[in-house]
Protein backbone atom coordinates (compact mmCIF):
# COMPACT_ATOMS: atom_id res chain seq x y z
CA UNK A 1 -18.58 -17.90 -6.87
CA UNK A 2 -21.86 -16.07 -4.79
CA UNK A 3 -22.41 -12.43 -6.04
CA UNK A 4 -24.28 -11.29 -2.69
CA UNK A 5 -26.16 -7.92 -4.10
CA UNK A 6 -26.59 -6.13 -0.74
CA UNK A 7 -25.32 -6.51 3.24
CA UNK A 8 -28.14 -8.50 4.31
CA UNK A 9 -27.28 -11.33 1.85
CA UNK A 10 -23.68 -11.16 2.25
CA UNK A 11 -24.85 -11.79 6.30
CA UNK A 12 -27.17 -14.72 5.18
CA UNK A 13 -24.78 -16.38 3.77
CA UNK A 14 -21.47 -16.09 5.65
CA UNK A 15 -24.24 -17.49 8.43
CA UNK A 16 -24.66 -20.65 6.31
CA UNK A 17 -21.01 -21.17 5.86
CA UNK A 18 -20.04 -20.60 9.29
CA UNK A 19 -22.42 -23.55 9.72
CA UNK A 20 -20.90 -25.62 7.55
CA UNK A 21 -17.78 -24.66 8.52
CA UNK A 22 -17.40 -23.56 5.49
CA UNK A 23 -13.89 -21.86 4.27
CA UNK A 24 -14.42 -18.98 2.16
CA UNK A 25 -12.14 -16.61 -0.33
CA UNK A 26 -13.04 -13.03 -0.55
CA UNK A 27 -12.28 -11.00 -3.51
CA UNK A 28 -13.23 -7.66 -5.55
CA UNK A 29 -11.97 -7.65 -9.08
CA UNK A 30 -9.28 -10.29 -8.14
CA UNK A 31 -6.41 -8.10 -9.13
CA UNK A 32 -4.59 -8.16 -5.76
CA UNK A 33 -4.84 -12.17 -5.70
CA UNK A 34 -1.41 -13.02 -5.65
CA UNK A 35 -0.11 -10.21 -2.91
CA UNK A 36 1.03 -12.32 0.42
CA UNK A 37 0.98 -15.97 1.20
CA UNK A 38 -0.77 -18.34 -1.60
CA UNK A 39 -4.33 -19.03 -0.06
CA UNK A 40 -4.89 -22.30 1.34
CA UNK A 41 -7.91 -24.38 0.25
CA UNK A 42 -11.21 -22.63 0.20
CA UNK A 43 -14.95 -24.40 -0.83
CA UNK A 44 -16.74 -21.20 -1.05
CA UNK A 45 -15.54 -17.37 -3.09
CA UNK A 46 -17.82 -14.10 -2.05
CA UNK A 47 -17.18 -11.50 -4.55
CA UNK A 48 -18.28 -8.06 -4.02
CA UNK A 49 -18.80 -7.36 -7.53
CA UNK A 50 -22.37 -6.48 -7.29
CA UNK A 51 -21.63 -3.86 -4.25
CA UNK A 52 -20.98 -1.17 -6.14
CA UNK A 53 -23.60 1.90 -5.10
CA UNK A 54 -22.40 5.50 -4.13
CA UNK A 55 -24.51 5.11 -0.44
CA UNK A 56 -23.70 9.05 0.22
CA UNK A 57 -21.83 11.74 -0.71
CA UNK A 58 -21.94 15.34 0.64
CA UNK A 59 -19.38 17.54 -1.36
CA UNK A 60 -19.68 20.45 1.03
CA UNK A 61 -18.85 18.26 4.49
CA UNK A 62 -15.69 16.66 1.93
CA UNK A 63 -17.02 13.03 2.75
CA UNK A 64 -18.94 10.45 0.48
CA UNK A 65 -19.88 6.95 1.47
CA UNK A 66 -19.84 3.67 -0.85
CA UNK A 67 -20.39 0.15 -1.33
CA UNK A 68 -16.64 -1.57 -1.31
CA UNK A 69 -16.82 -3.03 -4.72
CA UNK A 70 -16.86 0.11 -6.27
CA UNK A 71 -13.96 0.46 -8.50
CA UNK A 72 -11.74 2.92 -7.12
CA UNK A 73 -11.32 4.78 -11.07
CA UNK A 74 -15.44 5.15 -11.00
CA UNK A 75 -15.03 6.59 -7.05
CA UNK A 76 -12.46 9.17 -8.42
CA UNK A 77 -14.76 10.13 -11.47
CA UNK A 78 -17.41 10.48 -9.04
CA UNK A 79 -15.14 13.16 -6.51
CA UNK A 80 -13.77 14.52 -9.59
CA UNK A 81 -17.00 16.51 -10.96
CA UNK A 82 -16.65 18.60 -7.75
CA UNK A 83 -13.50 19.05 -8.34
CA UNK A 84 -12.82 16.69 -5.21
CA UNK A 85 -10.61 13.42 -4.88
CA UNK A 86 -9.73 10.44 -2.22
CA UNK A 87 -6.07 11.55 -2.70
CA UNK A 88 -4.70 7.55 -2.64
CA UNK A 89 -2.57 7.13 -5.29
CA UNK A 90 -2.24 2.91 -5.48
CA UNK A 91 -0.67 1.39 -9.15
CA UNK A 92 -3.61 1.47 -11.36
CA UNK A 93 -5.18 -1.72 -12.34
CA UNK A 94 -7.74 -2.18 -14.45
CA UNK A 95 -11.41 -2.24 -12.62
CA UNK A 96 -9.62 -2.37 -9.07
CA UNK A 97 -12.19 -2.05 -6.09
CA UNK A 98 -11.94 0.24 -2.43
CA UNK A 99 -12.12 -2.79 -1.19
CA UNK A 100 -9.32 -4.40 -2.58
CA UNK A 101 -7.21 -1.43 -2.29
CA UNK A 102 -8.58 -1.08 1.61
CA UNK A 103 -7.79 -4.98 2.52
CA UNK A 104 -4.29 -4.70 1.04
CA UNK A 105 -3.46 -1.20 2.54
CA UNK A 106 -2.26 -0.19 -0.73
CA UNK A 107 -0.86 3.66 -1.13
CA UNK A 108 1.96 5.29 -3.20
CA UNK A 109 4.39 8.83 -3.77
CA UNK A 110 1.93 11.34 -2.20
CA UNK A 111 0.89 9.18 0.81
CA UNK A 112 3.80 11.63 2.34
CA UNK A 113 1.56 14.44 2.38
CA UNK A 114 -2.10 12.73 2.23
CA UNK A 115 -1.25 9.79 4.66
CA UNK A 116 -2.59 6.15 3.93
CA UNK A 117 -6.66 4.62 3.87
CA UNK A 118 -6.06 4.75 7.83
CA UNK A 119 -5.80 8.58 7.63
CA UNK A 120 -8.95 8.79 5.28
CA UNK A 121 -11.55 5.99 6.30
CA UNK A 122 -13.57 7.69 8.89
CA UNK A 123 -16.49 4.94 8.91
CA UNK A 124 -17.38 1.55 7.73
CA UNK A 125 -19.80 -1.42 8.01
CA UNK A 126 -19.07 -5.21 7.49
CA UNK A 127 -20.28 -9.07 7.85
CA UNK A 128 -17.97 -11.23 10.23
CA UNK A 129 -17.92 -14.61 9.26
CA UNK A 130 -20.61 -16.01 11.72
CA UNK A 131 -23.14 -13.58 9.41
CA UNK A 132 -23.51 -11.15 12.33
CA UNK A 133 -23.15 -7.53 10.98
CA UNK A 134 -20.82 -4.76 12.91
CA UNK A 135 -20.54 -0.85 12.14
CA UNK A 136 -17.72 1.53 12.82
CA UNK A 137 -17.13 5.22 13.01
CA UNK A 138 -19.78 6.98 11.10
CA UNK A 139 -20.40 9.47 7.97
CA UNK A 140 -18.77 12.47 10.00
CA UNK A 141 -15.96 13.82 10.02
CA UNK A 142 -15.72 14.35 14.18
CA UNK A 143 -17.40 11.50 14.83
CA UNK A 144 -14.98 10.39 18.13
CA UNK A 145 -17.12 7.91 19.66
CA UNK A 146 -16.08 4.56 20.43
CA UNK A 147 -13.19 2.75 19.39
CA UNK A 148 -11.65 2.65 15.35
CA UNK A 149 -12.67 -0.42 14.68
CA UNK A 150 -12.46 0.49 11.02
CA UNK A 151 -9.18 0.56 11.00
CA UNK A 152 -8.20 -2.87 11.96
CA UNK A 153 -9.41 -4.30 8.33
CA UNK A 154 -7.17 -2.09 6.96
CA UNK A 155 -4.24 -3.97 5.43
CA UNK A 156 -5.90 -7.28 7.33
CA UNK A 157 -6.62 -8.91 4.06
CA UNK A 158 -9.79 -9.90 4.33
CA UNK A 159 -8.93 -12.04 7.00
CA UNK A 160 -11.37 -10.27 9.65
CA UNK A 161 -14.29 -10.13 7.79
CA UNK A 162 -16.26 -8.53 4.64
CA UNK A 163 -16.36 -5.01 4.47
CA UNK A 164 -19.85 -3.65 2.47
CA UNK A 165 -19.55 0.03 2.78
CA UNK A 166 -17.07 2.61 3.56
CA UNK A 167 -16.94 6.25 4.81
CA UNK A 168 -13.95 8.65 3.52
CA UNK A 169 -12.92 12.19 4.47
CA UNK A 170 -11.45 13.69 0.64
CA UNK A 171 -9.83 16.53 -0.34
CA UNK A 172 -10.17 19.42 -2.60
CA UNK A 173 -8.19 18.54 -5.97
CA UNK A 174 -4.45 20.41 -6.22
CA UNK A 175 -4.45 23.41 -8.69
CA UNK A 176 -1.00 22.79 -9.40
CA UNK A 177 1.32 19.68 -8.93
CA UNK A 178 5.16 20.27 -9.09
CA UNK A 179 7.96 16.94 -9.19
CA UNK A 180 11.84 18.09 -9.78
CA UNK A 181 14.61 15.20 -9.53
CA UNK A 182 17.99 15.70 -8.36
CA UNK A 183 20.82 13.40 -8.31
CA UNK A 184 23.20 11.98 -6.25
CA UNK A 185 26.17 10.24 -6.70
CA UNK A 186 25.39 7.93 -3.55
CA UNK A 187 22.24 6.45 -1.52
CA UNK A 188 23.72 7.23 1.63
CA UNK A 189 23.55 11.40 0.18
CA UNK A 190 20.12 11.01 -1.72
CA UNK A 191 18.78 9.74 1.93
CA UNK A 192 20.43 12.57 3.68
CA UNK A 193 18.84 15.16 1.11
CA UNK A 194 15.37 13.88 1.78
CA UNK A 195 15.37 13.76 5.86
CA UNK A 196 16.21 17.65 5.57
CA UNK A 197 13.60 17.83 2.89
CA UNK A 198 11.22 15.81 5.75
CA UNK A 199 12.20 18.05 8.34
CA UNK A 200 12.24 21.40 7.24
CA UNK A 201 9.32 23.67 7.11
CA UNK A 202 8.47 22.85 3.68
CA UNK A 203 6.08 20.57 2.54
CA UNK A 204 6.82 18.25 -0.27
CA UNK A 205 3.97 16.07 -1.06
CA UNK A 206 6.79 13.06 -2.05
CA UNK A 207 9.94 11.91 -1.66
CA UNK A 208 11.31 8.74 -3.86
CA UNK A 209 15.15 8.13 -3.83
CA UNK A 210 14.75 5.69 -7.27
CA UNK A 211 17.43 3.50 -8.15
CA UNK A 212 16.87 2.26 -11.67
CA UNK A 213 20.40 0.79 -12.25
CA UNK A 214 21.85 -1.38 -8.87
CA UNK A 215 25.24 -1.96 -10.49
CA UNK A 216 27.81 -1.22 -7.92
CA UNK A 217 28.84 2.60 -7.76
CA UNK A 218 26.30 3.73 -9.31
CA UNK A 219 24.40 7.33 -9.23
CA UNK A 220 20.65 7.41 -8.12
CA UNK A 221 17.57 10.17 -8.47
CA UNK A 222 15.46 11.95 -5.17
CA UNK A 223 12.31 12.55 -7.05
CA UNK A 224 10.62 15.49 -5.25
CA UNK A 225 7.03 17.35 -5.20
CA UNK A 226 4.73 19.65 -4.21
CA UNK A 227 1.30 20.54 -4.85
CA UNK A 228 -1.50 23.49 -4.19
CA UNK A 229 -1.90 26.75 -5.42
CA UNK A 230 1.20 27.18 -8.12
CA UNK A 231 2.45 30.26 -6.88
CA UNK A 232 2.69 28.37 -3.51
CA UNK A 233 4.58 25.43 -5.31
CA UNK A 234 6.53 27.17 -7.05
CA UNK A 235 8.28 28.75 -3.21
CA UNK A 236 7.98 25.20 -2.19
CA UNK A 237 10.01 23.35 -5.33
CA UNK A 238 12.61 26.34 -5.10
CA UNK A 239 13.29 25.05 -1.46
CA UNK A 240 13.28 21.77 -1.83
CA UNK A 241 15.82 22.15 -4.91
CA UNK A 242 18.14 24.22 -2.53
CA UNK A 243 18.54 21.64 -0.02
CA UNK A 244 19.59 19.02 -2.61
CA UNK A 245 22.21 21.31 -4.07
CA UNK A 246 23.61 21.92 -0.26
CA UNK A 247 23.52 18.22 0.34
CA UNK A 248 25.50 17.21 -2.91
CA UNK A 249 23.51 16.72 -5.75
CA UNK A 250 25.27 16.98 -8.77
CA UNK A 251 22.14 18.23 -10.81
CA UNK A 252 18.68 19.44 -9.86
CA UNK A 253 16.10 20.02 -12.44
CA UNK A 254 12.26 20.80 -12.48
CA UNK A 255 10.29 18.81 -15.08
CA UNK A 256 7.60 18.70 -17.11
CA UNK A 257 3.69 17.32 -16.44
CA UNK A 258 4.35 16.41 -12.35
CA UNK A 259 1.07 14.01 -12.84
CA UNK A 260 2.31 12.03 -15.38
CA UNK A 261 5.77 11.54 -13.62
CA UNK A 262 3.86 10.81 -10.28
CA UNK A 263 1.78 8.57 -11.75
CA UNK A 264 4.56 6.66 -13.31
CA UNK A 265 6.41 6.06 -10.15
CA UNK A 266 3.00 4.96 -8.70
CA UNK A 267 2.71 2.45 -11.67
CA UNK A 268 6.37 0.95 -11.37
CA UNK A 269 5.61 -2.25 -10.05
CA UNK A 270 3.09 -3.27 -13.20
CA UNK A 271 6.07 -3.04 -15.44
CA UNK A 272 7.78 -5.67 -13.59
CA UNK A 273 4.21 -7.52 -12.49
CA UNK A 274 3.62 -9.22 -15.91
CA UNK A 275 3.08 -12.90 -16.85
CA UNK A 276 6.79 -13.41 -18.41
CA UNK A 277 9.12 -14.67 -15.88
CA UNK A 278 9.42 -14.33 -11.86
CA UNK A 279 8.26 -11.21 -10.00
CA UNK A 280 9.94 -10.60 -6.70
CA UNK A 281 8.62 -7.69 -4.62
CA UNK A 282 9.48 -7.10 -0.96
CA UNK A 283 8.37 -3.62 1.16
CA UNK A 284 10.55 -2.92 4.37
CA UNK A 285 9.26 -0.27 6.96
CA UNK A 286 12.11 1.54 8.45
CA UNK A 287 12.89 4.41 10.19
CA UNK A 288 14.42 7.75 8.37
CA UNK A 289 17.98 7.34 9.60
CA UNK A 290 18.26 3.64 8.96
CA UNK A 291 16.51 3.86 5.42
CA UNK A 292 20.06 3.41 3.66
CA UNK A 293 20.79 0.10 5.31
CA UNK A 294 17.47 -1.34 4.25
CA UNK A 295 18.27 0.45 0.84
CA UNK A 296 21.48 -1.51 0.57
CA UNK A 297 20.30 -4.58 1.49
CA UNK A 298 17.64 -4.95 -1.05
CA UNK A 299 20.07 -3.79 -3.65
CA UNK A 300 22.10 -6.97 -2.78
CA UNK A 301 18.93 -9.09 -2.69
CA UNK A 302 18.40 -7.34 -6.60
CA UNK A 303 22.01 -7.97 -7.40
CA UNK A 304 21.99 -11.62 -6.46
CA UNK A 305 18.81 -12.55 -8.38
CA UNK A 306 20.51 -12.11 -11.59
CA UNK A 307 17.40 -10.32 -13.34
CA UNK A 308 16.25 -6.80 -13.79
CA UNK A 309 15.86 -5.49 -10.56
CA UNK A 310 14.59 -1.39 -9.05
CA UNK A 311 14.93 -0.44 -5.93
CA UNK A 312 12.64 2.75 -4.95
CA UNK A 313 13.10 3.99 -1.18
CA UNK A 314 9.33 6.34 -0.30
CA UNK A 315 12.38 8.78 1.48
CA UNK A 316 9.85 11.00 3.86
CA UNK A 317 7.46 7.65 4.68
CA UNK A 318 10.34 5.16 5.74
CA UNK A 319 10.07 3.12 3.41
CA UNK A 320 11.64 0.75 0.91
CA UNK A 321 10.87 -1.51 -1.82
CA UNK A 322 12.67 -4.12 -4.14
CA UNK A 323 10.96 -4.74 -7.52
CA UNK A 324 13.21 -7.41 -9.59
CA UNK A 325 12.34 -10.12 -11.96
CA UNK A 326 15.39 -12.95 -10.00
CA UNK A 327 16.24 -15.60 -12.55
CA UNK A 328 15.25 -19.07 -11.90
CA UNK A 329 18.30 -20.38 -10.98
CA UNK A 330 19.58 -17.98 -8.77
CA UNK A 331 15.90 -17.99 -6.61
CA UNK A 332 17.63 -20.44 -3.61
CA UNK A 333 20.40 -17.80 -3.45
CA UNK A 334 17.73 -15.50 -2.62
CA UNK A 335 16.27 -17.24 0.84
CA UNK A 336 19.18 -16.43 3.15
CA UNK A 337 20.11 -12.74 1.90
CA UNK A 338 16.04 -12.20 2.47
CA UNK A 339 15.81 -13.30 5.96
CA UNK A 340 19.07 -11.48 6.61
CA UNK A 341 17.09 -8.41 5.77
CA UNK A 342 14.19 -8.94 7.62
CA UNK A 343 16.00 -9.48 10.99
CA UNK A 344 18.07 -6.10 9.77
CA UNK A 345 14.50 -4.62 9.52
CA UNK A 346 13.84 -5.24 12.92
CA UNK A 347 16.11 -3.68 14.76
CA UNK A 348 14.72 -0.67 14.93
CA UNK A 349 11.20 -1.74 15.17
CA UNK A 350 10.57 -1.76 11.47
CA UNK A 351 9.21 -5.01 9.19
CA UNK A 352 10.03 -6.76 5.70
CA UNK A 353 6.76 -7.93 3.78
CA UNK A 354 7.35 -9.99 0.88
CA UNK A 355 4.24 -8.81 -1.34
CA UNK A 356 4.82 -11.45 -4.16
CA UNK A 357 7.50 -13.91 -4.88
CA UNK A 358 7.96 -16.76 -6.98
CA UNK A 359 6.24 -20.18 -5.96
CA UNK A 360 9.04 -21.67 -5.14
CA UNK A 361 10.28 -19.33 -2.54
CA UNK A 362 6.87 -19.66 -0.67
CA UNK A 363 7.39 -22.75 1.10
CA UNK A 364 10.70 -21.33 2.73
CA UNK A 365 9.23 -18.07 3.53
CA UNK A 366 6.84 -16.58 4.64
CA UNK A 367 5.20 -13.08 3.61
CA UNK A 368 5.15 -11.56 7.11
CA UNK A 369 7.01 -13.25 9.52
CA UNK A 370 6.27 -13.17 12.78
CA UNK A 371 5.19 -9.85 14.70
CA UNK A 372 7.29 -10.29 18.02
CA UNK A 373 4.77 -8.54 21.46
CA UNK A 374 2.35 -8.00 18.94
CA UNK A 375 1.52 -11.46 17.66
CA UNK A 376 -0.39 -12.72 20.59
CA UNK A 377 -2.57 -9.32 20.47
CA UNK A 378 -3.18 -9.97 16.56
CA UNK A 379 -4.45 -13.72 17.49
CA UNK A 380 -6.30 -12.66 20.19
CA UNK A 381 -8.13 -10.02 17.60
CA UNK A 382 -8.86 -12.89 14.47
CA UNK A 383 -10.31 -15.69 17.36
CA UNK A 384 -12.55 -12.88 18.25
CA UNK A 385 -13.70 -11.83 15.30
CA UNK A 386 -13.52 -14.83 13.04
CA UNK A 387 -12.95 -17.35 16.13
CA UNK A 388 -13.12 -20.69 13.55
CA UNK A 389 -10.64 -19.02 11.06
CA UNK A 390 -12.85 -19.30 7.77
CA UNK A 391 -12.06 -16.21 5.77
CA UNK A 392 -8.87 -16.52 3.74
CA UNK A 393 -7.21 -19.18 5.12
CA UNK A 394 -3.17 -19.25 5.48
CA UNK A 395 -2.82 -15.86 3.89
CA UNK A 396 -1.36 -15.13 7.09
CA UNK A 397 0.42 -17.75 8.22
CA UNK A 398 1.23 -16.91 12.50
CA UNK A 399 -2.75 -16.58 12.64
């Protein structure tokens, strides 16, 4: 493993690999390894470990600049003494870099309100594999020249290049944050509840239909919030309660410490991501209306595996996700019902990303799938920018 301490070395040394033609594994603090595809053979792994430094930070312009290996708790300790924050709310990990979170694209609950790293990266500067070094956006807020480059390595896995520094726009921290939970005796109603939640003038800063049991007929919860000034909440949680009770809920409450119940739906993929037993854990991107299709076919996936299984629809975002721990012998009964669902997905323009699986699902399937009019524009994008394919190899697989 090479700990490059600044930019310049990172450069120097992706130059001498792309020399060698040398394929290389980037990482942070490693705890997003096994998202996507298993990695296919590397000889070299850059870590960004040693790119840590707060590069800039202006609390009166709300934007601070860092190094990418930065972990993302130390960042938020950072905004916090101005009473500021970088309002992404991923599943905590332990030591977890903005880079890591940046190359996976990870978000959670308030990403309704906030948006995702897209929304909030306003700048960055990286190494592409032939060493050369590239900068996009800048440390401004209106900064509109040129085109948003930075945004491309969002969610690209590495795959484009190294990102060394990164510029966010943040936000002031909420006074107040509000969560109440109603439920409903049916998906298909919990769905309904939230797209009249979506669309009214309110604005709730989440929306999670959560459905810890996926026996058949059974009852799930719309977990709502709202944060700002608490008198302001307060109006907005009243609302959103109201239009649960006129869609059919057959309770509504308000509860206790919104944080802690915010953060726990954040968090709900680490209870199932532990070293006992398989982890299955698929994302579909949908739109509103056909959110309870894509709900009910990853309850069947869950039902078929055999194991504990959650499914936990992001109601105002469009999208869904299956968390389950399948037993081993039912994982071949699995293949079929998951491709079924991603064609479903696609119908209407939306996707199915396996995010981690069992081994031996991987070599029948494949984390994205293919990208239909948009493949040949994402090729076009990785030959130009890493045209000999060095940096993380196979992770996606219709590069």
């Amino acid at each position: 493993m090479v700990n490059p301490a600044s930019e310049l070395e990172a450069a120097q040394l992706f130059e001498e690999f792309s020399r060698e033609n040398l394929k290389v594994r980037l990482t942070g603090a490693g705890t997003k390894a096994n998202l996507g595809n298993p990695l296919g053979p590397c000889q070299r792994l850059v870590s960004t470990s040693q790119l840590t430094a707060l590069v800039d930070y202006q609390p009166e312009d709300l934007t601070i600049t860092v190094q990418v290996g930065l972990p993302f708790e130390r960042l938020q300790a950072i905004l916090g003494e101005q009473g500021q924050m970088l309002p992404l709310d991923p599943p905590e990990l332990a030591g977890q870099t903005i880079g890591g979170i940046l190359a996976t694209n990870r978000s959670g609950p308030r990403r309704l309100l906030y948006g995702t790293a897209r929304d909030l990266l306003i700048g960055c500067r990286f190494v592409l594999s032939d060493g050369s070094i590239g900068h996009s956006g800048g440390r401004v807020v209106k900064n509109v020249a040129g085109y948003d480059l930075h945004k491309l390595f969002i969610g690209s896995y590495g795959t484009l290049g190294l990102l060394t520094e990164v510029t966010f726009k943040v936000v002031p921290q909420p006074q107040y944050i509000g969560v109440g939970q109603a439920e409903f005796a049916s998906v298909e109603q919990a769905c309904q509840a939230a797209r009249l939640c979506a669309r009214s003038n309110l604005m709730p800063s989440a929306l999670e239909i959560v459905q810890e049991d996926i026996s058949p007929n059974t009852s799930c919860k719309l977990l709502f919030a709202a944060e700002g000034m608490q008198v302001a909440v307060d109006g907005q949680l009243a609302g959103l309660s109201e239009i649960c009770w006129k869609a059919g809920a057959a309770s509504v409450e308000l509860l206790e410490d919104g944080p802690t119940v915010l953060k726990a739906q954040s968090n709900l993929e680490n209870r199932f991501n532990t070293a006992e037993g398989n982890f299955l854990q698929i994302r579909v991107a949908s739109t509103l209306t056909g959110l309870p299709e894509v709900h009910a076919l990853l309850v069947e996936i869950g039902r078929v595996g055999g194991g504990e299984a959650q499914v936990v629809s992001r109601a105002g975002s469009g999208l869904a996700y299956l968390l389950a721990k399948p037993t081993t012998g039912n994982l071949e009964k699995l293949v079929p019902l998951i491709k079924k669902a991603r064609e479903a997905s696609r119908v209407d323009g939306g996707s199915l990303v396996i995010e981690r699986a069992p081994l031996e699902l991987w070599p029948q399937l494949d984390a994205w799938g293919e990208f239909g009019d948009a493949t040949d524009s994402m090729r076009a994008l990785k030959d130009a920018l890493d045209p000999r394919h060095l940096l993380n190899p196979d992770l996606l697989k219709w590069l």
